[in-house]
N, C-alpha and C. Protein backbone atom coordinates (compact mmCIF):
# COMPACT_ATOMS: atom_id res chain seq x y z
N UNK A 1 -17.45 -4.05 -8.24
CA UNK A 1 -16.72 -3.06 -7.48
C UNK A 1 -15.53 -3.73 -6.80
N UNK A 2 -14.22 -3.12 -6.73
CA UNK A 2 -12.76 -3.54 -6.25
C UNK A 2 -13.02 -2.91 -4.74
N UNK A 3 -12.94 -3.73 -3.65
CA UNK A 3 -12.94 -3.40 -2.10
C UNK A 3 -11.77 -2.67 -1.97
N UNK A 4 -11.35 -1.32 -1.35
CA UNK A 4 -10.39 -0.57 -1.21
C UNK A 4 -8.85 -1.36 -0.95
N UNK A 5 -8.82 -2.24 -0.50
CA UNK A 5 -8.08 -3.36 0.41
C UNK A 5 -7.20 -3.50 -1.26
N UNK A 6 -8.27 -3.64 -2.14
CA UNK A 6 -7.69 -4.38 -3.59
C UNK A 6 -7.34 -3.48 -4.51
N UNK A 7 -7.28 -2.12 -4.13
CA UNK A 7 -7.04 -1.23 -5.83
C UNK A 7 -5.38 -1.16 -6.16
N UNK A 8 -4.76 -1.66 -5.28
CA UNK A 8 -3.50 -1.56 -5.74
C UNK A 8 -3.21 -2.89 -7.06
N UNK A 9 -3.77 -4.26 -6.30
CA UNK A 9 -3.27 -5.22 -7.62
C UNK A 9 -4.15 -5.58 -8.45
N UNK A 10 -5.13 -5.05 -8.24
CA UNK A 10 -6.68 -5.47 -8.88
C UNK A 10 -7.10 -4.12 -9.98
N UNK A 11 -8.26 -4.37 -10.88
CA UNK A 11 -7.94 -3.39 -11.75
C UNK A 11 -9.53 -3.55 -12.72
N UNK A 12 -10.34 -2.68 -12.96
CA UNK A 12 -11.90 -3.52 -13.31
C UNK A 12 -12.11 -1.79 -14.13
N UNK A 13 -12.36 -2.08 -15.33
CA UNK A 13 -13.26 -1.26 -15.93
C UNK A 13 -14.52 -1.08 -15.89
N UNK A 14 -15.37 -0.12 -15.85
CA UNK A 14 -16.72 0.46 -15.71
C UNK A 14 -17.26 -0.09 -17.32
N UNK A 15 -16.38 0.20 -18.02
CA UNK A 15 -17.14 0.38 -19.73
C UNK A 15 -16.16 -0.81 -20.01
N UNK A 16 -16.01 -1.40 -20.29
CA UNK A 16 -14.57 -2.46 -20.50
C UNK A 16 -14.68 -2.18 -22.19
N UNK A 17 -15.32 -2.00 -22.96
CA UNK A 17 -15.68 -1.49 -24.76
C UNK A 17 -15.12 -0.31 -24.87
N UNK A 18 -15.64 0.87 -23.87
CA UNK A 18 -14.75 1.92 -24.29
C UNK A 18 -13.29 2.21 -23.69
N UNK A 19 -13.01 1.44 -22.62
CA UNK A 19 -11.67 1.50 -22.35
C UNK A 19 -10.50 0.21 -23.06
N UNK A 20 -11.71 -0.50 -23.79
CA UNK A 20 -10.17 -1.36 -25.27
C UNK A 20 -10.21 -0.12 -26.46
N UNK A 21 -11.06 0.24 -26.53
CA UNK A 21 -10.90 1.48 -27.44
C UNK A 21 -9.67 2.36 -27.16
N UNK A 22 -9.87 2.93 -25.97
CA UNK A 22 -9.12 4.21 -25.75
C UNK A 22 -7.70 3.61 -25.20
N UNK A 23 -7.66 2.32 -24.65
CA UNK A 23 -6.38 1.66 -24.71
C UNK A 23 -5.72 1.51 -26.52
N UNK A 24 -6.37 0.78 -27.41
CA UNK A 24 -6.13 0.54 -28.78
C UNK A 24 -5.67 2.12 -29.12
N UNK A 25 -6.40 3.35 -28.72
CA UNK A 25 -5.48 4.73 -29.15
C UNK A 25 -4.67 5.05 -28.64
N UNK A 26 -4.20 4.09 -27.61
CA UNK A 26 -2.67 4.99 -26.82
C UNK A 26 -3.85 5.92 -25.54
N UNK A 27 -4.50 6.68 -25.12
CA UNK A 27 -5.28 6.87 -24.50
C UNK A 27 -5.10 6.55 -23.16
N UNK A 28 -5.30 5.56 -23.03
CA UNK A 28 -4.94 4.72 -21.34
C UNK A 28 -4.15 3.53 -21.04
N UNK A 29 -3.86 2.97 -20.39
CA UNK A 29 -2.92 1.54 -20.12
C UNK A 29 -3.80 0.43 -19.96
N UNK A 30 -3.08 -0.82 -20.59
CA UNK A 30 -3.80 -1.68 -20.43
C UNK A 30 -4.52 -1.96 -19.15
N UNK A 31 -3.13 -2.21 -18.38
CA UNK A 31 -3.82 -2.41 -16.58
C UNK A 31 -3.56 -1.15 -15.75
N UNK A 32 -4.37 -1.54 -15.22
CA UNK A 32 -4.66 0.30 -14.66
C UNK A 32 -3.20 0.38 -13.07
N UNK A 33 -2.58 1.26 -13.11
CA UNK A 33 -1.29 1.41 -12.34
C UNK A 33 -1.46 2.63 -11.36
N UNK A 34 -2.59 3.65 -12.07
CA UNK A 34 -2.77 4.88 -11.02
C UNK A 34 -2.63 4.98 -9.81
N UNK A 35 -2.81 3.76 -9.11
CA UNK A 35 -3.21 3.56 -7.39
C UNK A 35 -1.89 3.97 -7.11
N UNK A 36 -1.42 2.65 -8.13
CA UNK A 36 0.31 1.76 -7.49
C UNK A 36 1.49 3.28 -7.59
N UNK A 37 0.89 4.01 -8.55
CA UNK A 37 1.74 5.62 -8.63
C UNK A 37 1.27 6.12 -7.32
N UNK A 38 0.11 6.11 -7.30
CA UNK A 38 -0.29 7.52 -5.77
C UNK A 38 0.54 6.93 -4.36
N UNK A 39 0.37 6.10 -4.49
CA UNK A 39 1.13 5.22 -3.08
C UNK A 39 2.55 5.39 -2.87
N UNK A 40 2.99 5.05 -4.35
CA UNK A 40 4.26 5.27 -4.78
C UNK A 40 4.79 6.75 -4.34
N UNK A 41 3.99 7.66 -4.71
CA UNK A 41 4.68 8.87 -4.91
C UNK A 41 4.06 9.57 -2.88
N UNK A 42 3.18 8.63 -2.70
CA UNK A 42 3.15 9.42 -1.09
C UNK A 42 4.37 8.66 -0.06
N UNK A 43 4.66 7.54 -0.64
CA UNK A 43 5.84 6.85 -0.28
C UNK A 43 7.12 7.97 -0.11
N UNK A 44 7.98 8.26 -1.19
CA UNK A 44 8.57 9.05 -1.69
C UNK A 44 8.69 10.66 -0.50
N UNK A 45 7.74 10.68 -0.84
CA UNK A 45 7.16 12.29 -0.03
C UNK A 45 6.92 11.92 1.60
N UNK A 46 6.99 10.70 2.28
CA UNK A 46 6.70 10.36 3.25
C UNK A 46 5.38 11.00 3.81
N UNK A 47 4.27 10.93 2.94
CA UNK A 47 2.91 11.76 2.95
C UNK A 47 2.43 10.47 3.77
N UNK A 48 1.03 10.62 4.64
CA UNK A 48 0.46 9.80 5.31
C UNK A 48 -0.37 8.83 3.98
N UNK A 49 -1.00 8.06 4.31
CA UNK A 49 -1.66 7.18 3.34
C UNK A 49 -2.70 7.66 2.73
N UNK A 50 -3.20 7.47 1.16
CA UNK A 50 -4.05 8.53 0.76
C UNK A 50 -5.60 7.65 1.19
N UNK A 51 -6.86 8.25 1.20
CA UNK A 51 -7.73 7.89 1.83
C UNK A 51 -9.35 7.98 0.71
N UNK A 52 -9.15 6.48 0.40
CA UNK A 52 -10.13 6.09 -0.30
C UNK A 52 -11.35 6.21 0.36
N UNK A 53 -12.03 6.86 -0.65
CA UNK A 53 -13.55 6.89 -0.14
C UNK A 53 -14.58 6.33 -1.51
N UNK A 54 -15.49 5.29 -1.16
CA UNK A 54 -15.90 4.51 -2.33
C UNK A 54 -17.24 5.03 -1.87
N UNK A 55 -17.95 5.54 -2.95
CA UNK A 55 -19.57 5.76 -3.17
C UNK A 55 -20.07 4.77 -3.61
N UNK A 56 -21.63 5.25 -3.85
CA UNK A 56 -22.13 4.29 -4.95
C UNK A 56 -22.22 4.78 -6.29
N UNK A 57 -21.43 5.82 -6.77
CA UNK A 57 -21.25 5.95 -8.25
C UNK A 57 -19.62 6.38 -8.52
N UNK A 58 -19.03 6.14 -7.38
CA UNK A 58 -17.56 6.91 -7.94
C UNK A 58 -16.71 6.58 -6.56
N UNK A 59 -15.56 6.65 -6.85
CA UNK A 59 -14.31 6.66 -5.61
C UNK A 59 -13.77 7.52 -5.53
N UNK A 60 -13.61 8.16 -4.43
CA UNK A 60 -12.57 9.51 -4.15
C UNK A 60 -11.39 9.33 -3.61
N UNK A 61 -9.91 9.70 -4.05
CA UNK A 61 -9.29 9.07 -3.17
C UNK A 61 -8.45 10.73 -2.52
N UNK A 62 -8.34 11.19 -1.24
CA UNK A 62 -8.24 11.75 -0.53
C UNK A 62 -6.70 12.13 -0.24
N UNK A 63 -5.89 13.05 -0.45
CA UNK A 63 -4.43 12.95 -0.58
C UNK A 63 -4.04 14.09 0.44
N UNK A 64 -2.96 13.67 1.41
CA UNK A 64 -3.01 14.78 2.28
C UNK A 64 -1.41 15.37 2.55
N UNK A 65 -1.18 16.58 3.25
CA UNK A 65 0.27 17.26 3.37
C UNK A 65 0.74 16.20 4.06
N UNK A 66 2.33 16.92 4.11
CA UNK A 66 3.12 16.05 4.69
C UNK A 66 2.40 15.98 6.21
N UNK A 67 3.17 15.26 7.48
CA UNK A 67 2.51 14.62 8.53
C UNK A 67 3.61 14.12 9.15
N UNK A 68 4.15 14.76 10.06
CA UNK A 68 5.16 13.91 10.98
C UNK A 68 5.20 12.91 11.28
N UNK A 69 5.89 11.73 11.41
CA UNK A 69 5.16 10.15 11.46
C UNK A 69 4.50 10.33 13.12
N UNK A 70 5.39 11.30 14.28
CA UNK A 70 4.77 11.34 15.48
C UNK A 70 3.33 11.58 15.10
N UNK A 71 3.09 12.83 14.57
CA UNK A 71 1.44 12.79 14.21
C UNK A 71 0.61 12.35 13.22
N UNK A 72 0.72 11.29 13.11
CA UNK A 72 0.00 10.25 12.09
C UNK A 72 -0.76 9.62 13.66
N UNK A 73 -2.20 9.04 13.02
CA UNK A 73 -2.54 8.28 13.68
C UNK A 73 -2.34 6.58 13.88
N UNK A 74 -2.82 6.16 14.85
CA UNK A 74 -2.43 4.81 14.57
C UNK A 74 -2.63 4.48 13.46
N UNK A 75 -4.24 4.42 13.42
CA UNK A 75 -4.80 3.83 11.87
C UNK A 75 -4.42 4.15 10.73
N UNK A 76 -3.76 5.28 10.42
CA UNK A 76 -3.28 6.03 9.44
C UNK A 76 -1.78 4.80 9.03
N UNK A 77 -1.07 5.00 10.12
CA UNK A 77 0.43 4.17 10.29
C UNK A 77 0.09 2.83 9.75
N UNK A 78 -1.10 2.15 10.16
CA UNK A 78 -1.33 0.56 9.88
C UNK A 78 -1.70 0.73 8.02
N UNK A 79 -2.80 1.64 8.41
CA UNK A 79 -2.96 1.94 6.66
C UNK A 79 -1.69 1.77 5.22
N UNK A 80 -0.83 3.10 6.11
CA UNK A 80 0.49 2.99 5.40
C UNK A 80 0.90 1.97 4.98
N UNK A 81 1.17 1.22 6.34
CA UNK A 81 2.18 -0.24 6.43
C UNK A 81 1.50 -1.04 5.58
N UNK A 82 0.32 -0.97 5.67
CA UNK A 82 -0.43 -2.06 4.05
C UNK A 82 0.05 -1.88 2.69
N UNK A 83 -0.56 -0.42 2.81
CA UNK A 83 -0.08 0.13 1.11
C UNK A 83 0.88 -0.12 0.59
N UNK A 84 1.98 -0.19 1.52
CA UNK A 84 3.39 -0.24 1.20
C UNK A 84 3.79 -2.38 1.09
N UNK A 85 2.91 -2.91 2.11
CA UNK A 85 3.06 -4.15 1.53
C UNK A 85 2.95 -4.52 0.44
N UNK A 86 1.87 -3.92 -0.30
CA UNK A 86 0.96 -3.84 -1.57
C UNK A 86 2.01 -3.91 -2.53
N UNK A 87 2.92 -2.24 -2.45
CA UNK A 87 3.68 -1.75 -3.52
C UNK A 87 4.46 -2.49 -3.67
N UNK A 88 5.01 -3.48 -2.02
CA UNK A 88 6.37 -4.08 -2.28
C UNK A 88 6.00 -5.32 -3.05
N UNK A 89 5.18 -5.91 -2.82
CA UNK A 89 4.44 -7.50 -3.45
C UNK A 89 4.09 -7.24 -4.67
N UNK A 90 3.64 -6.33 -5.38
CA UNK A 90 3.45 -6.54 -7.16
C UNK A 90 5.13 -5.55 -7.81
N UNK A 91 5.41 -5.15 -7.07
CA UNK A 91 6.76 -5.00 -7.17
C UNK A 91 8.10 -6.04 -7.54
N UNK A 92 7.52 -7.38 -6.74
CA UNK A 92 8.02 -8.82 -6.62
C UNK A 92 9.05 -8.18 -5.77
N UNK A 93 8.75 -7.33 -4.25
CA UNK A 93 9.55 -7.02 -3.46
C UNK A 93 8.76 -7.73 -2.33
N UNK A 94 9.50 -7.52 -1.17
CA UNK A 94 9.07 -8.00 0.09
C UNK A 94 9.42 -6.75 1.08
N UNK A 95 8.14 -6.88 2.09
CA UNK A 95 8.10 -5.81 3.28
C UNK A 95 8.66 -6.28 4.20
N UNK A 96 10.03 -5.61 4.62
CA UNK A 96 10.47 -5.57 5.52
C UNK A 96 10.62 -4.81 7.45
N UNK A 97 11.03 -4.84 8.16
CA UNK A 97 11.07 -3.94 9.10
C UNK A 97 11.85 -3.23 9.10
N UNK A 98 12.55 -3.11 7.75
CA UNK A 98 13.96 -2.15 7.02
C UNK A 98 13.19 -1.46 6.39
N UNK A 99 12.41 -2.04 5.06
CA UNK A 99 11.74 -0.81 3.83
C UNK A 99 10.49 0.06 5.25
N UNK A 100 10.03 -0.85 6.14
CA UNK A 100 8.93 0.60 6.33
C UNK A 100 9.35 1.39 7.14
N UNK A 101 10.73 1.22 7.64
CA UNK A 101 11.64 2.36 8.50
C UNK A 101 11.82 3.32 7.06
N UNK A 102 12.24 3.04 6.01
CA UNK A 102 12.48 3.83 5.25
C UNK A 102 11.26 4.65 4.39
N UNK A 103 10.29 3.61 4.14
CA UNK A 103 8.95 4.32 4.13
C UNK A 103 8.58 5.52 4.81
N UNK A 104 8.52 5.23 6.47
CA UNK A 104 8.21 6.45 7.44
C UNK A 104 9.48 7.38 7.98
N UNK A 105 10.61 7.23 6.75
CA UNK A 105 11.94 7.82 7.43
C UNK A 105 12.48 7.58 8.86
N UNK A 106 12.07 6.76 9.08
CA UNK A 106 12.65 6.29 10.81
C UNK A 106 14.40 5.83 10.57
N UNK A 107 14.90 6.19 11.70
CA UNK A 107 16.26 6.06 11.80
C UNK A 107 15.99 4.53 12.26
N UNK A 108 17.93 3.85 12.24
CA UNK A 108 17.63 2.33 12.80
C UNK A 108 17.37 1.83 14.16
N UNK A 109 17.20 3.06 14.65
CA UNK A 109 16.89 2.70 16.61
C UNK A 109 15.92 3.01 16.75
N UNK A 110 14.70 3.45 15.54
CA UNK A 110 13.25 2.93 15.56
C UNK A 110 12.52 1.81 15.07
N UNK A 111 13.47 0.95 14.72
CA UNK A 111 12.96 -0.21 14.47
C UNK A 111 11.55 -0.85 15.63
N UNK A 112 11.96 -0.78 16.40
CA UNK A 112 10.99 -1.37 17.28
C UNK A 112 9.13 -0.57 17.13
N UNK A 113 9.23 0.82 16.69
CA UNK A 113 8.14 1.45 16.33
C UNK A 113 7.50 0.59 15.17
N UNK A 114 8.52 0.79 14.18
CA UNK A 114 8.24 -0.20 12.84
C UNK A 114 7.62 -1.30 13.15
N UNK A 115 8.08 -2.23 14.05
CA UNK A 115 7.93 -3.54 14.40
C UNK A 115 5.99 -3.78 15.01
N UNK A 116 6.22 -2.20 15.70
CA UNK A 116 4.97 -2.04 16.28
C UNK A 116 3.39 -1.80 15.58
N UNK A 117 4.18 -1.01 14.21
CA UNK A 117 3.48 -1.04 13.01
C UNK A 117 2.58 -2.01 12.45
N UNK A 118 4.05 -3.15 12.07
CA UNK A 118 3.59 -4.51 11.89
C UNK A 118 3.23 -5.31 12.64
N UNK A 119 3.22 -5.52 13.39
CA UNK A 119 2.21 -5.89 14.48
C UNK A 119 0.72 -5.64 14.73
N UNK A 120 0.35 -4.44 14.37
CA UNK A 120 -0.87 -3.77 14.30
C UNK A 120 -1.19 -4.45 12.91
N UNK A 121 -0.59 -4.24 11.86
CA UNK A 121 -1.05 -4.67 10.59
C UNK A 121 -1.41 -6.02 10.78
N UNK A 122 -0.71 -6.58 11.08
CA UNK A 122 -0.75 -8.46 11.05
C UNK A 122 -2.41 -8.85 11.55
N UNK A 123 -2.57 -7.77 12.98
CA UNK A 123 -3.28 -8.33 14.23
C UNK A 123 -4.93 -7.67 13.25
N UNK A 124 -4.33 -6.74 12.95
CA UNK A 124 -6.06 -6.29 11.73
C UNK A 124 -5.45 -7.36 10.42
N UNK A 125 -5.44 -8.35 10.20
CA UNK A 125 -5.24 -9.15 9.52
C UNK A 125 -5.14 -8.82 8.07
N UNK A 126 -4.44 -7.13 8.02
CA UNK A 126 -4.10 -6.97 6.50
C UNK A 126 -3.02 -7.30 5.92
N UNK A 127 -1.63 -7.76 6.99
CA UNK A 127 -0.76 -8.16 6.44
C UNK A 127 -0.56 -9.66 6.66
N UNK A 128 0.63 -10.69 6.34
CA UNK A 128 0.81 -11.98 7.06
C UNK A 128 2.47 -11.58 7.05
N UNK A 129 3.05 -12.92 7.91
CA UNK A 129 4.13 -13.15 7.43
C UNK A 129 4.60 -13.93 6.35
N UNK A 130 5.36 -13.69 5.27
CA UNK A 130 5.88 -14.35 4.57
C UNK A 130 6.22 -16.00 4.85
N UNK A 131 5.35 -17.17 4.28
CA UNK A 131 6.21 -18.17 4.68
C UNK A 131 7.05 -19.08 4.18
N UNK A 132 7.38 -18.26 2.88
CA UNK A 132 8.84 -18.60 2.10
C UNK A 132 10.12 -17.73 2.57
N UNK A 133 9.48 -17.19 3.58
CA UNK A 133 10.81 -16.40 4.13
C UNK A 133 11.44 -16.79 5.16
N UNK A 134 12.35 -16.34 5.88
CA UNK A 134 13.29 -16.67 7.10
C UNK A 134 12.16 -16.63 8.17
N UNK A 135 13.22 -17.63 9.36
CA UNK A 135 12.20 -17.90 10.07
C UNK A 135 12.05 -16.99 11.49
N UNK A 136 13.84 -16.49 11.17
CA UNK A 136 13.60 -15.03 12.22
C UNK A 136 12.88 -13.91 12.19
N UNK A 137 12.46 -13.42 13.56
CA UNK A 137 11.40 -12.43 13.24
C UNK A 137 12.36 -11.73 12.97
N UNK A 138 13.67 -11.17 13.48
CA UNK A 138 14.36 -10.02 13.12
C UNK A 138 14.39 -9.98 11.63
N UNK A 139 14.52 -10.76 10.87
CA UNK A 139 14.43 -11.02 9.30
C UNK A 139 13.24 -11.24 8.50
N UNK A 140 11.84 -11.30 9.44
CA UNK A 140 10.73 -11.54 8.21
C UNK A 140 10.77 -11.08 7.34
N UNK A 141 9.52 -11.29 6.41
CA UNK A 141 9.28 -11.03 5.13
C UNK A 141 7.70 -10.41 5.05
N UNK A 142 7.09 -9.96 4.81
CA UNK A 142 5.67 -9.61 4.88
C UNK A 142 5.18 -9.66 3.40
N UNK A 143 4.02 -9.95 3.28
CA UNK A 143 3.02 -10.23 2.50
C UNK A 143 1.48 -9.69 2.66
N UNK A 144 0.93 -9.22 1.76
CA UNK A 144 -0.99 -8.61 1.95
C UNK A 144 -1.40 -9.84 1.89
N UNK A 145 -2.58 -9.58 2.68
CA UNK A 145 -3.34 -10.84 3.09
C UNK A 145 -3.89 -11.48 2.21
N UNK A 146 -3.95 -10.80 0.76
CA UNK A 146 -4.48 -11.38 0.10
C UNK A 146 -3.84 -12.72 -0.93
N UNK A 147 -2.46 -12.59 -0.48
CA UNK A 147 -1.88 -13.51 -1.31
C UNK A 147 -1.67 -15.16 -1.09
């Protein structure tokens, strides 16, 4: 089983026999990208973060209306700010305190909200800072913890 934390770069078949099959027919993709679309496209839509729910026979993942960024919850906001690390890092992009203003449509004199974002992310230890990046904070770089 892939821990929710991991379905964006991580990728595990149930049947791994019948999914080289149905890959070999055109059928499905080699590596599975579905997540990296849903994120993608709630990105886009400035939708709150979609909300995985893992059983013990199946995963649901939970997709919701738009959401003013005022009424998003914290956890929701930190959520985001991950996902979007996620997209930017197998992207071979980097998270900035620029892309998640643009993520949550924030103008540039909310930066400091943004900042507040990442901060929360860092401190639940889902994001880091980049340390091939600049050494100003006004300029970091962000990275998922997992890298």
């Amino acid at each position: 089983m892939i821990a929710r934390e991991r379905f964006v770069d991580e990728y595990k078949s149930r049947n791994e026999r019948l999914a080289d099959a149905m890959r070999r027919l055109g059928i499905c993709e080699e590596k599975s990208s579905g997540i990296d679309k849903v994120v993608h496209a709630t990105e886009i839509f400035q939708l709150p973060p979609p909300d995985f729910r893992i059983g013990e026979h199946r995963t649901t993942a939970v997709l919701y209306a738009h959401q003013e960024f005022s009424a998003m919850s914290s956890m929701d906001r930190v959520w985001a700010c991950y996902l979007h690390c996620c997209l930017q890092y197998v992207s071979n992009q980097h998270m900035t305190n620029q892309s998640l203003r643009k993520r949550f449509n924030l103008p540039p004199e909310k930066a400091a909200a943004a900042s507040r974002i990442i901060a929360d992310a860092v401190e639940a230890k889902l994001i880091r800072i980049d340390s091939a990046g600049y050494q100003s904070r006004r300029y970091s770089r962000y990275v998922p913890f997992w890298t």
